[in-house]
Every structure is written in C-alpha cells, then in structure tokens.
N, C-alpha and C. Protein backbone atom coordinates (compact mmCIF):
# COMPACT_ATOMS: atom_id res chain seq x y z
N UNK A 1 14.01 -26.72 -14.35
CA UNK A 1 14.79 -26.17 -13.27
C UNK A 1 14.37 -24.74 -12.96
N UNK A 2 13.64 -23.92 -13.78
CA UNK A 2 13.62 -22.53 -13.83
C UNK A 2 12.80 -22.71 -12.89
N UNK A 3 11.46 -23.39 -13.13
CA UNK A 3 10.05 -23.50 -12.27
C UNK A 3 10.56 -23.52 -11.16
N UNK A 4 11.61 -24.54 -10.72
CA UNK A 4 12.11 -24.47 -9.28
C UNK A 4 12.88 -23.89 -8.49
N UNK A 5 13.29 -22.89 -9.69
CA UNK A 5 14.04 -21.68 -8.37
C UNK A 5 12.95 -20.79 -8.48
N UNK A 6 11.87 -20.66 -9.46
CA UNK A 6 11.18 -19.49 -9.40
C UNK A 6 10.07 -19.80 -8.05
N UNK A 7 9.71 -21.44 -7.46
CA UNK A 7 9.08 -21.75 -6.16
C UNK A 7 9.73 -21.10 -5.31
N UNK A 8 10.97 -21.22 -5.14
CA UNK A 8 11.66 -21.06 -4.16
C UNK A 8 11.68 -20.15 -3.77
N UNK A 9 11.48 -18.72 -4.55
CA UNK A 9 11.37 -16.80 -4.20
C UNK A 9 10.63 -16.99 -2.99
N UNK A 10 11.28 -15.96 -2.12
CA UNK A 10 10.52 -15.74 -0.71
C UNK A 10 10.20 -14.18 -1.29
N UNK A 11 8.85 -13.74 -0.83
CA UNK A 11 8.89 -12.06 -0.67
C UNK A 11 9.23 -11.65 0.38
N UNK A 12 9.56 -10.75 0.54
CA UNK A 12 10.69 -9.87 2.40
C UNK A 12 9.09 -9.15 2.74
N UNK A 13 8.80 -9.20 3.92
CA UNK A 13 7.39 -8.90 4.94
C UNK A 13 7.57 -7.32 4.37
N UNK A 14 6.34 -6.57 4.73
CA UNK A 14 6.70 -4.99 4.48
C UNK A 14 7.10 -4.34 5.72
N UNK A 15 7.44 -5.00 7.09
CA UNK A 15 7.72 -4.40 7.84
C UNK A 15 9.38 -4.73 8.06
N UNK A 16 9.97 -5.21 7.12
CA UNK A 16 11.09 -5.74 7.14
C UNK A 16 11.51 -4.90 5.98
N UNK A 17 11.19 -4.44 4.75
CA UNK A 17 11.43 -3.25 3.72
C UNK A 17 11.88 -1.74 4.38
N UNK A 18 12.87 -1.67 3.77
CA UNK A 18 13.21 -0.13 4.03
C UNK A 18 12.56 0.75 3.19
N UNK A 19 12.64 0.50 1.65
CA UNK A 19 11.52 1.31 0.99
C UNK A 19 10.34 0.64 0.56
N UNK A 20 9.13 1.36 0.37
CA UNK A 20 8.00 0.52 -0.32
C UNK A 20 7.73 1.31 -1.58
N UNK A 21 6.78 0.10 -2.24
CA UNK A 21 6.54 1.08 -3.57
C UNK A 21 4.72 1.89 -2.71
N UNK A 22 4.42 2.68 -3.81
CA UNK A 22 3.12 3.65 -3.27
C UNK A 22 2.07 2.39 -3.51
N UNK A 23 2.05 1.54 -4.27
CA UNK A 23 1.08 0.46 -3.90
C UNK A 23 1.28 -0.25 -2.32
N UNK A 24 2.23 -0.39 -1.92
CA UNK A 24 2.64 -1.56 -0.73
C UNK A 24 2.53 0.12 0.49
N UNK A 25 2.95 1.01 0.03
CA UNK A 25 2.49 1.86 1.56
C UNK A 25 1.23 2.09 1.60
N UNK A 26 0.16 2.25 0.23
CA UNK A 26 -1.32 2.44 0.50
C UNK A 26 -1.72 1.20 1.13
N UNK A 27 -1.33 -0.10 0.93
CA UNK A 27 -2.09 -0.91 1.40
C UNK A 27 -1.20 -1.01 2.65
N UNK A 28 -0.21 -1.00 3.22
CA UNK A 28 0.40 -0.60 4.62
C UNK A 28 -0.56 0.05 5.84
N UNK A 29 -0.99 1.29 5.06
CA UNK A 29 -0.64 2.61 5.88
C UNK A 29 -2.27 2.34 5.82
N UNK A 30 -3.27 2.29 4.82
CA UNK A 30 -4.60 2.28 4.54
C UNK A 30 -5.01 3.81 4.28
N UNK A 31 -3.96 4.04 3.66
CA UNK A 31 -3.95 5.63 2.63
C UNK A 31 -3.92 5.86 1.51
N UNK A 32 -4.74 6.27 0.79
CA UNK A 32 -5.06 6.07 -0.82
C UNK A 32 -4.37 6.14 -1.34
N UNK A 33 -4.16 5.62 -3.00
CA UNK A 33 -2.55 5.88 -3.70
C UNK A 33 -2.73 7.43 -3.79
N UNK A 34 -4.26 7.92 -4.71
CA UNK A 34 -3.71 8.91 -4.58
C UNK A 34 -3.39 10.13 -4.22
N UNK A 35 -3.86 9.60 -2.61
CA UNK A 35 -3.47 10.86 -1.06
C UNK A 35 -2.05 10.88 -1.09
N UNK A 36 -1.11 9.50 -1.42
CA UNK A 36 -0.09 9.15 -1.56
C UNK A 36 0.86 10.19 -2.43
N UNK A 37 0.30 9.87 -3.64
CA UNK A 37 1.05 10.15 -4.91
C UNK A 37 0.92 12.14 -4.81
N UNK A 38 -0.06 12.25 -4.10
CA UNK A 38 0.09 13.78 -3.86
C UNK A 38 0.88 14.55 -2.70
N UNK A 39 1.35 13.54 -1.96
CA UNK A 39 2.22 13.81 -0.64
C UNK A 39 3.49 13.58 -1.26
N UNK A 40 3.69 12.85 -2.28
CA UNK A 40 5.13 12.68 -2.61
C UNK A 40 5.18 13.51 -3.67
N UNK A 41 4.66 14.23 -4.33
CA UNK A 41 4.51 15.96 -4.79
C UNK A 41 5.31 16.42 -4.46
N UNK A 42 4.84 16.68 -2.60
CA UNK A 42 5.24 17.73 -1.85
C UNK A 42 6.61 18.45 -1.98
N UNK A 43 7.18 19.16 -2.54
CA UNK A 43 8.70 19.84 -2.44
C UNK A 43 9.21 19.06 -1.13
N UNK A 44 8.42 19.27 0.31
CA UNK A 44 9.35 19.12 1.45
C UNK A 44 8.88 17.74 2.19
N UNK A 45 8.17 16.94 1.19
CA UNK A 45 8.21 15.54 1.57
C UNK A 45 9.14 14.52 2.19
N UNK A 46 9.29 14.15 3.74
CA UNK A 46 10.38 13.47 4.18
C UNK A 46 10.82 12.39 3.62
N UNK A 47 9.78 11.64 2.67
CA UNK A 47 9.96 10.27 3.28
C UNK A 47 9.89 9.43 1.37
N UNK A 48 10.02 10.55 0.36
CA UNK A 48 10.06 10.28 -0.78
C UNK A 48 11.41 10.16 -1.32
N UNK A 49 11.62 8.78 -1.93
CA UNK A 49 13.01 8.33 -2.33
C UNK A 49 12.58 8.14 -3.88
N UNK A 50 13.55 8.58 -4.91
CA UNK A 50 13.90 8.69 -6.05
C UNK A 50 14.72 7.41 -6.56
N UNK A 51 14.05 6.70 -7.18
CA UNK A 51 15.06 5.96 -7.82
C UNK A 51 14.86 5.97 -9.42
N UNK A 52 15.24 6.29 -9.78
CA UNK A 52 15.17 6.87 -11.31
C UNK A 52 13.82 7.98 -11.44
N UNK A 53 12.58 7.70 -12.48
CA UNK A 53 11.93 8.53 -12.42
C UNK A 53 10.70 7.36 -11.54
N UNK A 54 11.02 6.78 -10.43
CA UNK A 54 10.65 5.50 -9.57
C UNK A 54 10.56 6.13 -8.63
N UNK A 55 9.30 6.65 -7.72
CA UNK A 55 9.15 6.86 -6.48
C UNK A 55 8.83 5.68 -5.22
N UNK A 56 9.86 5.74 -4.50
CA UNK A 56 9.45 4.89 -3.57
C UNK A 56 9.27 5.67 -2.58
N UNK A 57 8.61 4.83 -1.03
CA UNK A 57 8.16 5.65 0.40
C UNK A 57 9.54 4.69 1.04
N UNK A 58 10.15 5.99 2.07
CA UNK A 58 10.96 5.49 3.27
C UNK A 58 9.57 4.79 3.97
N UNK A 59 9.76 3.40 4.17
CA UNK A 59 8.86 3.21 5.69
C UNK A 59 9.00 3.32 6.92
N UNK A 60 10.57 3.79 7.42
CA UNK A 60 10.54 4.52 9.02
C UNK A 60 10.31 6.23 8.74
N UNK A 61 10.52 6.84 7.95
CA UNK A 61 10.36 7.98 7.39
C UNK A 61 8.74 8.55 7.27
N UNK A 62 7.65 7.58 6.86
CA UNK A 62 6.72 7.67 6.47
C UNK A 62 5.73 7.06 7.90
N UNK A 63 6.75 6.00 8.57
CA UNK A 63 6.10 5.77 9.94
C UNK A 63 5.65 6.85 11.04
N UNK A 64 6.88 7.86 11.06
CA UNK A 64 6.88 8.53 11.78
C UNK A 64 6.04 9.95 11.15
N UNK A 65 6.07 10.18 9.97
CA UNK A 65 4.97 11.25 9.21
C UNK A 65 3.48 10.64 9.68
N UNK A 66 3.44 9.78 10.09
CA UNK A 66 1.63 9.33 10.03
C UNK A 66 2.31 9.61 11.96
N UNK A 67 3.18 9.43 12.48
CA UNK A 67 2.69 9.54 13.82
C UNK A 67 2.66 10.81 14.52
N UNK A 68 3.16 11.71 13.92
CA UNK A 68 3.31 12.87 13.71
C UNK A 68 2.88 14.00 13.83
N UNK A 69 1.59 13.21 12.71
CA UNK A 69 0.42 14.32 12.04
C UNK A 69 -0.61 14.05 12.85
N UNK A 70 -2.06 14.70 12.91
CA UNK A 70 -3.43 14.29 13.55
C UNK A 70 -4.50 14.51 11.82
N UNK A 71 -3.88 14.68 11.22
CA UNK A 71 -4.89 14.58 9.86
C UNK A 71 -4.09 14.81 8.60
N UNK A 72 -4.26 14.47 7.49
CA UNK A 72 -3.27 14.65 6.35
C UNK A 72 -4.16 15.25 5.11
C-alpha cells in the first residue's frame, strides 16, 4: 500500500511555488547556485526567506529582482 500512495505524489510546477529552494531558482532563473547563494548573503536581499537555518527564494520577489536589474 505504501508503494501506492508513494505513485500517487504529484510535485506542484515551480511556477505555481511561492518559495523555491536555491537549487529549483538556479535551474528556474538559469543563475548559478552560487551567484545565488551570494545574493542571499546580501543584508538587503528582497527575496530571501528563512526557514530555520533553510534558505529559500520568494519566486514573485525574485521575479521581479531579475526584472528589475540589467546585470547582477
């Protein structure tokens, strides 16, 4: 029975995620993890969410930082 609820998992699209992890926005965004992992450094980073010592990316937060900018 396990096997068959474990078929059944759907994954949620990444444009349907409110947060992503820095693997799922590098491959999103096509920005290195770690151009990534150094933007979420930043003291005044918009779009970096804390969940324990767990960094995730806002993806409307991080949408609008890439539309934003003209180079990073």
């Amino acid at each position: 029975m396990y096997a068959k609820e474990q078929a059944e998992v759907q994954t949620v699209p990444i444009q349907c995620k409110v947060a992503l992890t820095i693997k799922e926005a590098a491959e999103y965004s096509n920005i290195g993890i770690n151009k990534l992992e150094s933007l979420l450094r930043s003291p005044r980073c918009p779009f970096v969410l804390y969940v324990g010592k767990k960094k995730l990316v806002k993806r409307k937060e991080f949408e609008k930082f890439i539309s934003d900018n003209v180079e990073i």
